[in-house]
C-alpha atoms as a PDB file:
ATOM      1  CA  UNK A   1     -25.919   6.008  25.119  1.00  0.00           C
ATOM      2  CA  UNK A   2     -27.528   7.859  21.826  1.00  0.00           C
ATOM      3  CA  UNK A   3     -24.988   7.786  19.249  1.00  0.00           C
ATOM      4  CA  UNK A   4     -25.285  11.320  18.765  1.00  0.00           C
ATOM      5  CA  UNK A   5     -24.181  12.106  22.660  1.00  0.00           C
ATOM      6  CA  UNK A   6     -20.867  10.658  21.480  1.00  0.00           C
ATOM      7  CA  UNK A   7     -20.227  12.839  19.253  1.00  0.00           C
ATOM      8  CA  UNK A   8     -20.556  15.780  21.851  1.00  0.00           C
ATOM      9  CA  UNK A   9     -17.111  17.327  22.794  1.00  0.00           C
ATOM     10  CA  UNK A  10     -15.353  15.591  20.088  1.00  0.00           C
ATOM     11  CA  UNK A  11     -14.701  19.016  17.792  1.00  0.00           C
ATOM     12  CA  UNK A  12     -13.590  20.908  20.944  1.00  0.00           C
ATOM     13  CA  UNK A  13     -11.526  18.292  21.476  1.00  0.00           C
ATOM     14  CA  UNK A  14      -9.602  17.593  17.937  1.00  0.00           C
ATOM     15  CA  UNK A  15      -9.542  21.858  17.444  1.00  0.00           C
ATOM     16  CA  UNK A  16      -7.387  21.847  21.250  1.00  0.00           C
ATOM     17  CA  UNK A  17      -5.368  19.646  19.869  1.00  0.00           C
ATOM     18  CA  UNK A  18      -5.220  21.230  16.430  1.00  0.00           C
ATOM     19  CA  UNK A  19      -4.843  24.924  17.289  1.00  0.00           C
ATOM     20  CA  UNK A  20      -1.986  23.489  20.149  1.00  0.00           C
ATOM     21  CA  UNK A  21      -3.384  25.126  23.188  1.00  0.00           C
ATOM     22  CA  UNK A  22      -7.142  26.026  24.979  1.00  0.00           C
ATOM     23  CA  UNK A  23      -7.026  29.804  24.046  1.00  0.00           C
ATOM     24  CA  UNK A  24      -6.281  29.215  20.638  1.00  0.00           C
ATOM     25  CA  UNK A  25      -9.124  26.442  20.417  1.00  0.00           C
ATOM     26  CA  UNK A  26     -11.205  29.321  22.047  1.00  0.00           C
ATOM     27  CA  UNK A  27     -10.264  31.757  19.502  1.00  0.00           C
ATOM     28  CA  UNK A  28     -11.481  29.343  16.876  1.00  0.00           C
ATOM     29  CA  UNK A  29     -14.510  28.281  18.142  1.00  0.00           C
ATOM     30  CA  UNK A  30     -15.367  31.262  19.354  1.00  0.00           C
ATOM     31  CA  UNK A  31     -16.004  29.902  22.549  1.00  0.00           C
ATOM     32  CA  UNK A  32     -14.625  31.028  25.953  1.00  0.00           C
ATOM     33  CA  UNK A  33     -11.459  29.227  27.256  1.00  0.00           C
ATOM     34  CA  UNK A  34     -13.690  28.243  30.715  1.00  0.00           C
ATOM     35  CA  UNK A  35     -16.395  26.710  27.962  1.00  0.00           C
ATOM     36  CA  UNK A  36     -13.573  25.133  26.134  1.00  0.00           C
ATOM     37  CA  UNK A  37     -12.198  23.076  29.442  1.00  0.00           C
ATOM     38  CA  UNK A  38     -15.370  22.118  30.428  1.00  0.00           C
ATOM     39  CA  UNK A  39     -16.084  20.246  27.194  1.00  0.00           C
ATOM     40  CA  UNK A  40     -13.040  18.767  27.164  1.00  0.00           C
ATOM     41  CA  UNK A  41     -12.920  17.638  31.051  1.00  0.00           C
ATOM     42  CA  UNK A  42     -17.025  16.487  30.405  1.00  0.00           C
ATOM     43  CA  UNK A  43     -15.109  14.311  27.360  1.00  0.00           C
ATOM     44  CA  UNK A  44     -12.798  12.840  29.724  1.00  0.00           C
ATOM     45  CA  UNK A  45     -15.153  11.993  32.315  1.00  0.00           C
ATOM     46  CA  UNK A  46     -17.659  10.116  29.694  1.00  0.00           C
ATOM     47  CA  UNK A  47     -14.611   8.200  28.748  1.00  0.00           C
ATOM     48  CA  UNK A  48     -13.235   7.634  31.402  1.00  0.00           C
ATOM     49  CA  UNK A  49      -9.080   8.670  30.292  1.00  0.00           C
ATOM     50  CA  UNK A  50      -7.353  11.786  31.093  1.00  0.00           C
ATOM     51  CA  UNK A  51      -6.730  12.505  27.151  1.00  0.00           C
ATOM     52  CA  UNK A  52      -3.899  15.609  28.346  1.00  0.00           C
ATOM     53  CA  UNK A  53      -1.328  15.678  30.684  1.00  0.00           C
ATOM     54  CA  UNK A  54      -1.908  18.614  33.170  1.00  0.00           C
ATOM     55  CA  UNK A  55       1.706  18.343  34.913  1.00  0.00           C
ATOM     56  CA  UNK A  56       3.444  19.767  32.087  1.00  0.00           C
ATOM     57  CA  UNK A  57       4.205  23.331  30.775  1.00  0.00           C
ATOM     58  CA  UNK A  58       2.684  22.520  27.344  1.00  0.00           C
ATOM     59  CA  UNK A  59       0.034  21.147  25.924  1.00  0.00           C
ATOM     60  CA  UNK A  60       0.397  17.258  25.851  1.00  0.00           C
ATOM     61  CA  UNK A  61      -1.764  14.165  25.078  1.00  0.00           C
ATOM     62  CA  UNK A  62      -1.396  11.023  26.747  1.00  0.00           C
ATOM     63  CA  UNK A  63      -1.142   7.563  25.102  1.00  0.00           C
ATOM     64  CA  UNK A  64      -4.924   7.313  25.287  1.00  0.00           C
ATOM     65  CA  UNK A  65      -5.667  10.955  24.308  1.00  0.00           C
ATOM     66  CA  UNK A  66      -3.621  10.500  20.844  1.00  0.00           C
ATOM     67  CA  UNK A  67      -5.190   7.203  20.067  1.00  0.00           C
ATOM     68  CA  UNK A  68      -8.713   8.838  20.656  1.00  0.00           C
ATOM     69  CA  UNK A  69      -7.327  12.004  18.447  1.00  0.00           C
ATOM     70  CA  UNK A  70      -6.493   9.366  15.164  1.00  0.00           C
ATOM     71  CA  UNK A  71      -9.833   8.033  15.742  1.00  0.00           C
ATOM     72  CA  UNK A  72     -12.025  11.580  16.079  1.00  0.00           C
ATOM     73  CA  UNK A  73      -9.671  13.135  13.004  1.00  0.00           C
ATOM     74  CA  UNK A  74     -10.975   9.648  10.577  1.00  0.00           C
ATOM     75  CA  UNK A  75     -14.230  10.009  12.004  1.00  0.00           C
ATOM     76  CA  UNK A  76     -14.901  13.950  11.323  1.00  0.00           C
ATOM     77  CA  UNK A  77     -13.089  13.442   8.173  1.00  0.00           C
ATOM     78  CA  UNK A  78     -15.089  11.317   6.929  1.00  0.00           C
ATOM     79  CA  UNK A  79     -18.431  13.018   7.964  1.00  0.00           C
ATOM     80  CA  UNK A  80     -16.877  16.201   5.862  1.00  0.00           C
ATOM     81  CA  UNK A  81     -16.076  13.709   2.968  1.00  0.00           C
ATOM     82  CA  UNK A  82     -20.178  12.779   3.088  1.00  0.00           C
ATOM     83  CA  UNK A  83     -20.872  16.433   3.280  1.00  0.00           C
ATOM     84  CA  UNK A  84     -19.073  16.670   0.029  1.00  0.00           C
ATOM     85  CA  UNK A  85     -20.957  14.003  -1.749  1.00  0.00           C
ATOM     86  CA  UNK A  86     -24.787  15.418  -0.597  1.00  0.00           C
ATOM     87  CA  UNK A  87     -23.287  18.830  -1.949  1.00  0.00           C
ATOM     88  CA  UNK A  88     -21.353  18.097  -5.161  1.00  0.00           C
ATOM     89  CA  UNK A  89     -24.427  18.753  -7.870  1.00  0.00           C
ATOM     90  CA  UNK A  90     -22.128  17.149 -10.709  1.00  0.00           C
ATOM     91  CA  UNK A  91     -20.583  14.712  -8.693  1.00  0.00           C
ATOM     92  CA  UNK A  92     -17.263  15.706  -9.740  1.00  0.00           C
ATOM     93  CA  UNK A  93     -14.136  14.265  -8.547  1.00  0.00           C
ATOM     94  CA  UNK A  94     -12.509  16.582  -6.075  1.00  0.00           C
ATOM     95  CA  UNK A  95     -10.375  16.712  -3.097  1.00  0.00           C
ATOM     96  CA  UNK A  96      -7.253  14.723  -1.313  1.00  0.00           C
ATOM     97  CA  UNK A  97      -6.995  11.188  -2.052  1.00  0.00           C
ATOM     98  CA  UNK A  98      -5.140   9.244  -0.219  1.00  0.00           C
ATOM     99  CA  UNK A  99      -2.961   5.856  -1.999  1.00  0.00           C
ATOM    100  CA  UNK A 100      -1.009   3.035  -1.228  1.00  0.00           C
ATOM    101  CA  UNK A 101       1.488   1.381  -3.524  1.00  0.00           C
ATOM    102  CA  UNK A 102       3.874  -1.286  -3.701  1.00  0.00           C
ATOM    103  CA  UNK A 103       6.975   0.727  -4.216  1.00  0.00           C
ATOM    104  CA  UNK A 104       8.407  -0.919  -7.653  1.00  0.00           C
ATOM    105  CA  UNK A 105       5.178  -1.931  -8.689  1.00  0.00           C
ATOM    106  CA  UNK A 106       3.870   1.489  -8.003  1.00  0.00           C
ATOM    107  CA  UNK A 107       6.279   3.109 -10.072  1.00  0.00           C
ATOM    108  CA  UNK A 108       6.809   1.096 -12.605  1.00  0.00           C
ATOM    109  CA  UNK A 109       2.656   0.290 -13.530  1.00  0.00           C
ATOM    110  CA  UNK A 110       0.714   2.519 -11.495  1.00  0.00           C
ATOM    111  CA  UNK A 111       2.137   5.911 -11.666  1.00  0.00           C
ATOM    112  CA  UNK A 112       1.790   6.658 -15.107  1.00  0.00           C
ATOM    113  CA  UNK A 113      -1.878   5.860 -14.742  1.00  0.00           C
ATOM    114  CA  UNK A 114      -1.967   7.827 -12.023  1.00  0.00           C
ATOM    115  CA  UNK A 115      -0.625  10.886 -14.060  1.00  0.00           C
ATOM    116  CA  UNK A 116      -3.445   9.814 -16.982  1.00  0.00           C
ATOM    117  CA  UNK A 117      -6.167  10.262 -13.848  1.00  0.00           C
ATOM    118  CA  UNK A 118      -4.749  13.416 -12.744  1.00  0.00           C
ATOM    119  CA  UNK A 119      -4.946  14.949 -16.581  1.00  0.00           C
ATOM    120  CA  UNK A 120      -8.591  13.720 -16.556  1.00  0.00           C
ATOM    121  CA  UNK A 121      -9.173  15.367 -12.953  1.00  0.00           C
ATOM    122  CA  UNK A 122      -7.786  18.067 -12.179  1.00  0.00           C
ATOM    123  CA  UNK A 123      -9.606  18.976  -9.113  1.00  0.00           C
ATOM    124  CA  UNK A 124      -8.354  15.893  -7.498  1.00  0.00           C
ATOM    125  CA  UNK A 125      -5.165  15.913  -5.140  1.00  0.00           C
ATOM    126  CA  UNK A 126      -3.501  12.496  -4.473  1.00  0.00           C
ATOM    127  CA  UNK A 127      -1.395  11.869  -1.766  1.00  0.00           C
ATOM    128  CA  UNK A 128       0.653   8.660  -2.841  1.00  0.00           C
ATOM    129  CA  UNK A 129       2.908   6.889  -0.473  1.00  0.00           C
ATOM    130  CA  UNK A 130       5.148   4.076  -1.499  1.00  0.00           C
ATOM    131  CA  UNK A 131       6.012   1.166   0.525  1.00  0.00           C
ATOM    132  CA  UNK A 132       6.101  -2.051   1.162  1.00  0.00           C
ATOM    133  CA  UNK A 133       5.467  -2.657   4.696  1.00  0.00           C
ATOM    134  CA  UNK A 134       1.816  -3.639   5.798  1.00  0.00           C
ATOM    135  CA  UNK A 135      -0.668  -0.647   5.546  1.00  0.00           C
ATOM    136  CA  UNK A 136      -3.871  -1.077   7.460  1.00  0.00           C
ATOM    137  CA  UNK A 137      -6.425   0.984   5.214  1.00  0.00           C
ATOM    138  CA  UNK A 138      -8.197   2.082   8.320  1.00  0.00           C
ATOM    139  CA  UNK A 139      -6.051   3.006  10.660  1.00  0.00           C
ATOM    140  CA  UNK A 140      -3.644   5.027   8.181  1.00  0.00           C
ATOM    141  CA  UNK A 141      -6.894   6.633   6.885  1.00  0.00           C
ATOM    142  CA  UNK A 142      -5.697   5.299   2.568  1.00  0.00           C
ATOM    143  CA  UNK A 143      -8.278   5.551   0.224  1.00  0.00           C
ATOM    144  CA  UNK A 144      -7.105   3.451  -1.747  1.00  0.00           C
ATOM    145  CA  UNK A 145      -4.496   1.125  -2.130  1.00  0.00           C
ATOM    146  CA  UNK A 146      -2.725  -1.621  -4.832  1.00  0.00           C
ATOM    147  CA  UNK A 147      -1.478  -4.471  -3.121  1.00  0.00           C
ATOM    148  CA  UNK A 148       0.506  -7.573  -4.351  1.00  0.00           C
ATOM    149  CA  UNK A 149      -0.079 -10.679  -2.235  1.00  0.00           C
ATOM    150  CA  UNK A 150      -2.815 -10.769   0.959  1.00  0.00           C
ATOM    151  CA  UNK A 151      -5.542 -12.529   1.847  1.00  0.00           C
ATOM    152  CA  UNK A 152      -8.301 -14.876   0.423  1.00  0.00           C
ATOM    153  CA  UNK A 153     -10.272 -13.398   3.134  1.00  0.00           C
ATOM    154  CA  UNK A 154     -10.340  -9.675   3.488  1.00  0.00           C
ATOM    155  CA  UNK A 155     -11.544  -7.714   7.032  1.00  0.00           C
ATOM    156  CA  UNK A 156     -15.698  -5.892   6.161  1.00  0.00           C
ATOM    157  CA  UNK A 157     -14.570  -2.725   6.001  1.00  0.00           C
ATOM    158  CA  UNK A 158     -12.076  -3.506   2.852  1.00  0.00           C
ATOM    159  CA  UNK A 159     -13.617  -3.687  -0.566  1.00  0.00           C
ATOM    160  CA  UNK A 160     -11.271  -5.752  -2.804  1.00  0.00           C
ATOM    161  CA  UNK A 161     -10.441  -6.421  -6.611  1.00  0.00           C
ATOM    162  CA  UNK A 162      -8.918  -9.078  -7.874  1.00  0.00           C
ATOM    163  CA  UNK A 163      -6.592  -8.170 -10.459  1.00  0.00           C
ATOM    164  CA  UNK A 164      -4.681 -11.081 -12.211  1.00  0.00           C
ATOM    165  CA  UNK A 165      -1.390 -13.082 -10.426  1.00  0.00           C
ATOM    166  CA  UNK A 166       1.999 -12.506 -10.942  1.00  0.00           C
ATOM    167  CA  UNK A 167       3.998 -15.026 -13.140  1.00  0.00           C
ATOM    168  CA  UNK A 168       7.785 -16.001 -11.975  1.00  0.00           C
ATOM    169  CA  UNK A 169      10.212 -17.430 -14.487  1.00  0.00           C
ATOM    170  CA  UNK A 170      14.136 -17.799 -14.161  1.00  0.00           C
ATOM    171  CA  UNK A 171      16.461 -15.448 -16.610  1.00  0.00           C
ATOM    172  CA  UNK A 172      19.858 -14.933 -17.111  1.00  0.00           C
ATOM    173  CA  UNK A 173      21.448 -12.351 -19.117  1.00  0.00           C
ATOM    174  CA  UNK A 174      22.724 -13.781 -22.610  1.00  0.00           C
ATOM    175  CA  UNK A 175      26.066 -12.664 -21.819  1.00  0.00           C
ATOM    176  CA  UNK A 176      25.602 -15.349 -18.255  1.00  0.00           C
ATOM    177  CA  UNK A 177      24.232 -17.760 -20.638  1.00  0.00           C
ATOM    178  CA  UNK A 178      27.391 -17.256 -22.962  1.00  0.00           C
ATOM    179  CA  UNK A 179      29.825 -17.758 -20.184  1.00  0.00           C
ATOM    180  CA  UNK A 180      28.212 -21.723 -18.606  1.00  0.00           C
ATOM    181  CA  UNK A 181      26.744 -22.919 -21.601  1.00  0.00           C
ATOM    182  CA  UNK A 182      23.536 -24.493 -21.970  1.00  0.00           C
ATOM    183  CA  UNK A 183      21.191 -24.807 -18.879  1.00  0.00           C
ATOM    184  CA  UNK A 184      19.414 -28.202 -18.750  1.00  0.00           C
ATOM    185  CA  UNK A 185      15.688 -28.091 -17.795  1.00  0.00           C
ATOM    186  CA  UNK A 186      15.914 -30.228 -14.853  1.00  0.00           C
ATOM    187  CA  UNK A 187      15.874 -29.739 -10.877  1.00  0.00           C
ATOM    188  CA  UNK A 188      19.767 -30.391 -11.200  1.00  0.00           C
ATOM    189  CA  UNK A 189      20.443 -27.871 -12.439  1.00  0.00           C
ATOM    190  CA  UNK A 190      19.178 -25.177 -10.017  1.00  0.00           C
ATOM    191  CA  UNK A 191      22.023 -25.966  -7.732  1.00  0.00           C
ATOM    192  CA  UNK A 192      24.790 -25.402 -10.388  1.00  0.00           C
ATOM    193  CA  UNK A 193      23.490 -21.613 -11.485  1.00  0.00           C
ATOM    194  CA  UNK A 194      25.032 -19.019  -9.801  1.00  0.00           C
ATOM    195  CA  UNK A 195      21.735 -17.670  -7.817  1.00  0.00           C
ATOM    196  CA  UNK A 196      20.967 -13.701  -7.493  1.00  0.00           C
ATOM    197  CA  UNK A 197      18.381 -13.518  -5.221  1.00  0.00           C
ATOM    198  CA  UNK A 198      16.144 -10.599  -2.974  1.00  0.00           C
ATOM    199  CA  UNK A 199      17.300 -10.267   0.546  1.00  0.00           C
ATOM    200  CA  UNK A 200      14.284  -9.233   2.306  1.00  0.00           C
ATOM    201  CA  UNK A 201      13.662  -6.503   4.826  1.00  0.00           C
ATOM    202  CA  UNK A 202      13.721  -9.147   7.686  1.00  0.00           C
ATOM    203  CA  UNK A 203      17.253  -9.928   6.598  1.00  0.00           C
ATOM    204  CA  UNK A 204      17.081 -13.215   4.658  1.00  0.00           C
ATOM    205  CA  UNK A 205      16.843 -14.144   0.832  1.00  0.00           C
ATOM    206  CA  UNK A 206      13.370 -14.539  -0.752  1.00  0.00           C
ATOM    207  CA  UNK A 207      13.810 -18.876  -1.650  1.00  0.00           C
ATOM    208  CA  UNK A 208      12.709 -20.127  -5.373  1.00  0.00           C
ATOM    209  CA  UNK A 209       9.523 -21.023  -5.936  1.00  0.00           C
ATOM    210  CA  UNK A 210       9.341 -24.982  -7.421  1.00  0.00           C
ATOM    211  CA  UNK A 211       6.509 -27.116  -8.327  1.00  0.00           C
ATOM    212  CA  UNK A 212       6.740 -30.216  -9.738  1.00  0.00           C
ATOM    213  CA  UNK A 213       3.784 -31.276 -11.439  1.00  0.00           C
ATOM    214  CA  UNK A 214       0.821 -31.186  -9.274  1.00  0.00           C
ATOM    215  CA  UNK A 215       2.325 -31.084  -6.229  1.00  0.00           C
ATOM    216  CA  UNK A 216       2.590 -28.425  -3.917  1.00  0.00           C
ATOM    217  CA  UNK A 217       5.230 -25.921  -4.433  1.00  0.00           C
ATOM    218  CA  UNK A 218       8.417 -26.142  -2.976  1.00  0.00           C
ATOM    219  CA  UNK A 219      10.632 -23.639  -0.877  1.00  0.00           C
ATOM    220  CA  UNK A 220      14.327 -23.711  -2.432  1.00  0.00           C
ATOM    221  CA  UNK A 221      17.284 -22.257  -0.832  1.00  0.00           C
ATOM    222  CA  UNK A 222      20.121 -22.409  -3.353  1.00  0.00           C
ATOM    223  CA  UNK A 223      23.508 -20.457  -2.039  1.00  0.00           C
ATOM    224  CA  UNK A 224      23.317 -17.324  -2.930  1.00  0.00           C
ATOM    225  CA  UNK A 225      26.178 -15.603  -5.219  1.00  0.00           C
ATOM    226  CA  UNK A 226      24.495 -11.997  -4.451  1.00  0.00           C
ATOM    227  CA  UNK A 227      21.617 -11.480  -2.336  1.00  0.00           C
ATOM    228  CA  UNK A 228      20.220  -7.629  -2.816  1.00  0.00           C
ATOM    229  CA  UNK A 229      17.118  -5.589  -0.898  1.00  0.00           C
ATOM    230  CA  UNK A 230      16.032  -3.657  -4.041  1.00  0.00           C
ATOM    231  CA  UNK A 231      14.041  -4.919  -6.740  1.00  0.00           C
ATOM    232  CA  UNK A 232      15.574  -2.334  -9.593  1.00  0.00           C
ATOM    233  CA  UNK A 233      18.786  -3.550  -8.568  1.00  0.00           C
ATOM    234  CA  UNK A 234      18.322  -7.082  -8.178  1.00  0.00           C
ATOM    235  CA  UNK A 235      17.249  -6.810 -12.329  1.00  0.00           C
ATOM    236  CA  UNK A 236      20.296  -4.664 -12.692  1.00  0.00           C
ATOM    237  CA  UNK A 237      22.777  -7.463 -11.313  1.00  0.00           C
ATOM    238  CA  UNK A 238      21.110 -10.261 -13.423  1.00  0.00           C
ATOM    239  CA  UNK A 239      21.602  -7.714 -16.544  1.00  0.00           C
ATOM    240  CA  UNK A 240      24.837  -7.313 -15.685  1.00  0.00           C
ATOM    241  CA  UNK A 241      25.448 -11.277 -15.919  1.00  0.00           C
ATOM    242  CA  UNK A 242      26.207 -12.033 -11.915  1.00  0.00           C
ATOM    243  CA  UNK A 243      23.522 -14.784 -11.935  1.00  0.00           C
ATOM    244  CA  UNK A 244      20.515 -16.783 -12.306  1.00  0.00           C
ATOM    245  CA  UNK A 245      16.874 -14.914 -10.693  1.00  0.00           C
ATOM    246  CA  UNK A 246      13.360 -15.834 -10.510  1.00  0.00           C
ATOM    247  CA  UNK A 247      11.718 -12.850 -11.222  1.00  0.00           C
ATOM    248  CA  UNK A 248       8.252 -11.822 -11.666  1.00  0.00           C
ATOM    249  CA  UNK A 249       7.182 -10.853 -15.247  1.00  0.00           C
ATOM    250  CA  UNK A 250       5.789  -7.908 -14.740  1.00  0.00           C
ATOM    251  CA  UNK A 251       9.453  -6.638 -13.635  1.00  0.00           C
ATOM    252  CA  UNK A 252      11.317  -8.001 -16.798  1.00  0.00           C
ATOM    253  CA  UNK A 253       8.520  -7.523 -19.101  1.00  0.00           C
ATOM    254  CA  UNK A 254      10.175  -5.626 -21.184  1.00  0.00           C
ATOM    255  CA  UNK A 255      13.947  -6.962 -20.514  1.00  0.00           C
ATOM    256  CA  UNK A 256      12.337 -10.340 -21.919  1.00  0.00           C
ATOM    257  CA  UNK A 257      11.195  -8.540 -25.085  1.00  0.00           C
ATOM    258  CA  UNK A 258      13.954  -6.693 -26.099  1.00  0.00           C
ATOM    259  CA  UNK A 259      16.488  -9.526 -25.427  1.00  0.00           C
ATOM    260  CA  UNK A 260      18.407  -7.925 -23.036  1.00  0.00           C
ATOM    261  CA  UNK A 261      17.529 -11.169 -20.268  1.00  0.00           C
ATOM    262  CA  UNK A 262      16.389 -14.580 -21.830  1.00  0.00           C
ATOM    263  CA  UNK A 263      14.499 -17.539 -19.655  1.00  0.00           C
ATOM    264  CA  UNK A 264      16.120 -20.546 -18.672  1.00  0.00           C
ATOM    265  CA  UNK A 265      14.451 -23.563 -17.026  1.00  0.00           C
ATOM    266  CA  UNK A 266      10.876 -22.486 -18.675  1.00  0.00           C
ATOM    267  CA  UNK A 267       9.362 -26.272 -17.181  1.00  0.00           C
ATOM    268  CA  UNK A 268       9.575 -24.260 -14.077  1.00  0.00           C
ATOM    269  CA  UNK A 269       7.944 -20.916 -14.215  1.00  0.00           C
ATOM    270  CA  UNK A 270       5.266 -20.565 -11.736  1.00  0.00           C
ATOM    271  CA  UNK A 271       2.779 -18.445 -10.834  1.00  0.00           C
ATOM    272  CA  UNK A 272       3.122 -15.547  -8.018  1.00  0.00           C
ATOM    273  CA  UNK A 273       1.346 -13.529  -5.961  1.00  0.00           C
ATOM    274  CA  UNK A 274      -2.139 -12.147  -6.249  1.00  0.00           C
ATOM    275  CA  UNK A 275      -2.600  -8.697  -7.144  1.00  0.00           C
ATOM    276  CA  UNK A 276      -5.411  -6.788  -5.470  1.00  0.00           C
ATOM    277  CA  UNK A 277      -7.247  -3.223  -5.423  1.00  0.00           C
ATOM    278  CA  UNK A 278      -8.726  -2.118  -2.115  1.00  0.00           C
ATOM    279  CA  UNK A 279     -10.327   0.673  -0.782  1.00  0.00           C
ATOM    280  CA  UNK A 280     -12.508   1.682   2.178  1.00  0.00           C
ATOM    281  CA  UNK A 281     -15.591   0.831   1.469  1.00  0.00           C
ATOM    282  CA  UNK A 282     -17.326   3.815   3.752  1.00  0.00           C
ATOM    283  CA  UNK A 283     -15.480   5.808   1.176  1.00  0.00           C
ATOM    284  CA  UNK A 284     -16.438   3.889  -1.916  1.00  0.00           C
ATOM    285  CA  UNK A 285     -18.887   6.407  -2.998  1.00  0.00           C
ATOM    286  CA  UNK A 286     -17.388   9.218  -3.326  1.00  0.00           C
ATOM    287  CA  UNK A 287     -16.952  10.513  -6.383  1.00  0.00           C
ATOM    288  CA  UNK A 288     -13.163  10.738  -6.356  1.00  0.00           C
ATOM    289  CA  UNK A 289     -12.618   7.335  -5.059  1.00  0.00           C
ATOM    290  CA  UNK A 290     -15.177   5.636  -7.444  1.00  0.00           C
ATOM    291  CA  UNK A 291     -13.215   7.624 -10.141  1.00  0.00           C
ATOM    292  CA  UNK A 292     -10.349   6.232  -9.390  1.00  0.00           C
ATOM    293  CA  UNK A 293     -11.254   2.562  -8.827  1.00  0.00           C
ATOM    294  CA  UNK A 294     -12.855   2.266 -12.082  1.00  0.00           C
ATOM    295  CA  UNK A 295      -9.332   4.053 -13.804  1.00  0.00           C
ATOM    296  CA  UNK A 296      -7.588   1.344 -11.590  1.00  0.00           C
ATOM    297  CA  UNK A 297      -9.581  -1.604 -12.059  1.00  0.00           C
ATOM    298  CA  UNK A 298      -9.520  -1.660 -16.250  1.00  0.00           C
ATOM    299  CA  UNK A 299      -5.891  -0.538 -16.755  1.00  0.00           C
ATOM    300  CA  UNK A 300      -4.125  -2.868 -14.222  1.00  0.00           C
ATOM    301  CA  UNK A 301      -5.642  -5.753 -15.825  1.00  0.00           C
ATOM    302  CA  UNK A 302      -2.683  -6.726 -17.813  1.00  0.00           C
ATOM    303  CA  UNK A 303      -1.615  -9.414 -19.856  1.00  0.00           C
ATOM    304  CA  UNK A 304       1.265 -10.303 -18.065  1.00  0.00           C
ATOM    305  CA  UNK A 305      -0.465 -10.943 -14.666  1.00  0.00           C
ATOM    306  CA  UNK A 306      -2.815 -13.404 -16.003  1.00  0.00           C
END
């Protein structure tokens, strides 16, 4: 089949769905409502899937019908996206863009240089979602997205940055510190520290990370005296002198530098996770995007990731 017969129906199609009934569509298209079925029931027989349900009241998809919708919204989308670029004479960043952040990382380091962008370009409108669950760039139609951890190989489709890696170190608050004395560097002491540790989203605590040496690095479990599932709060309870964390410096960065945590067991700081920019690359070139990455790429290069 020509590539261009596929795209025949597929506008009918996504303005059915959009407008929420065949008159409507007709309406829009200014097409008649007979004109309107036909292209929709010539779709369905090229394809091969009944993409409504015809025995109910109102207007329904079927499972096939709203995966085919996801696909025909990215796809038009991003032939009105390439329309943009042929027509923008200045290039100038315009338009929704769509990002993906770690949720304390996002706030914390790239908000406020998303607020710098926005000053610079007004015209553009971001649409930022914070999360950390798994976001497939593609499928969830992001732009662009920052992403701690993933990887060493990444799927075509994904352009990616490397940005720098994480470092971990274990801190106390001084008050902690105060109240059991010295810490000895030494492996045993990690199972005499009262441990404050991340309880994931699956339920159990994140382990410490320990590497002796060159060998590999080591998964320890130490019992926990508070486990929490939020990163602001799991700072909060070491500040608040409940415990012993390993925490990433970008997180305590400043905690570190004011006083208000101090590091314990420094022979055993380690570095983290990788952090990454990605985008589409079908979307690479347009000029908001390419704005953006280059913004991205320079400012999140900090120190403390290195």
């Amino acid at each position: 089949m020509h590539p261009s017969e596929r795209l025949k129906g597929i506008d009918v199609f996504v303005t059915v769905v959009d407008a929420g009934n065949f008159t409507a569509a007709a309406d829009r298209l200014n097409l008649t409502n007979s004109a309107v079925g036909k292209s929709v029931a010539r779709l369905e027989a090229r394809l091969g899937v009944r993409l409504f349900e015809r025995s109910t009241p109102r207007l329904a998809l079927t499972d096939a019908g709203q995966a085919f919708y996801r696909t025909c919204q990215r796809v038009l989308g991003e032939l009105e996206e390439a329309e943009h670029v042929l027509k923008a004479e200045d290039l100038v960043p315009v338009g929704k863009l769509r990002i993906d952040l770690p949720a304390t990382y996002g706030r914390m380091h790239v908000m406020p240089l998303l607020f710098e962008f926005m000053k610079l370009h007004p015209g553009v409108q971001p649409q930022v979602s914070l999360t950390d669950r798994f976001v497939d760039l593609v499928e969830d139609g992001i732009d662009v997205a920052v992403r701690i951890g993933g990887a060493d190989a990444w799927p075509a489709p994904i352009g990616h940055r490397f940005l720098g890696r994480e470092r971990r170190v274990f801190c106390c608050s001084p008050g902690y510190l105060e109240r059991v004395g010295p810490i000895a560097d030494d492996v045993a002491s990690l199972d005499q520290l009262d441990s404050v540790l991340y309880r994931r989203t699956n339920g159990t605590p994140s382990p410490w990370l320990i590497q002796r040496g060159e060998a590999p690095v080591e998964h320890h479990h130490p019992a926990a005296r508070l486990e929490v599932g939020s990163a602001e709060s799991w700072v909060e309870a070491v500040l608040q002198g409940f415990g012993v964390a390993q925490l990433a410096t970008w997180l305590i960065e400043d905690k570190l530098h004011s006083g208000e945590l101090v590091e314990v067991l420094p022979s055993f700081a380690i570095d983290g996770l990788p952090l990454y920019l990605l985008w589409q690359r079908s979307r690479q070139l347009l000029p908001k995007v390419d704005a953006l990455l280059n913004h991205l790429s320079t400012r999140l290069r900090v120190t403390n990731l290195e």
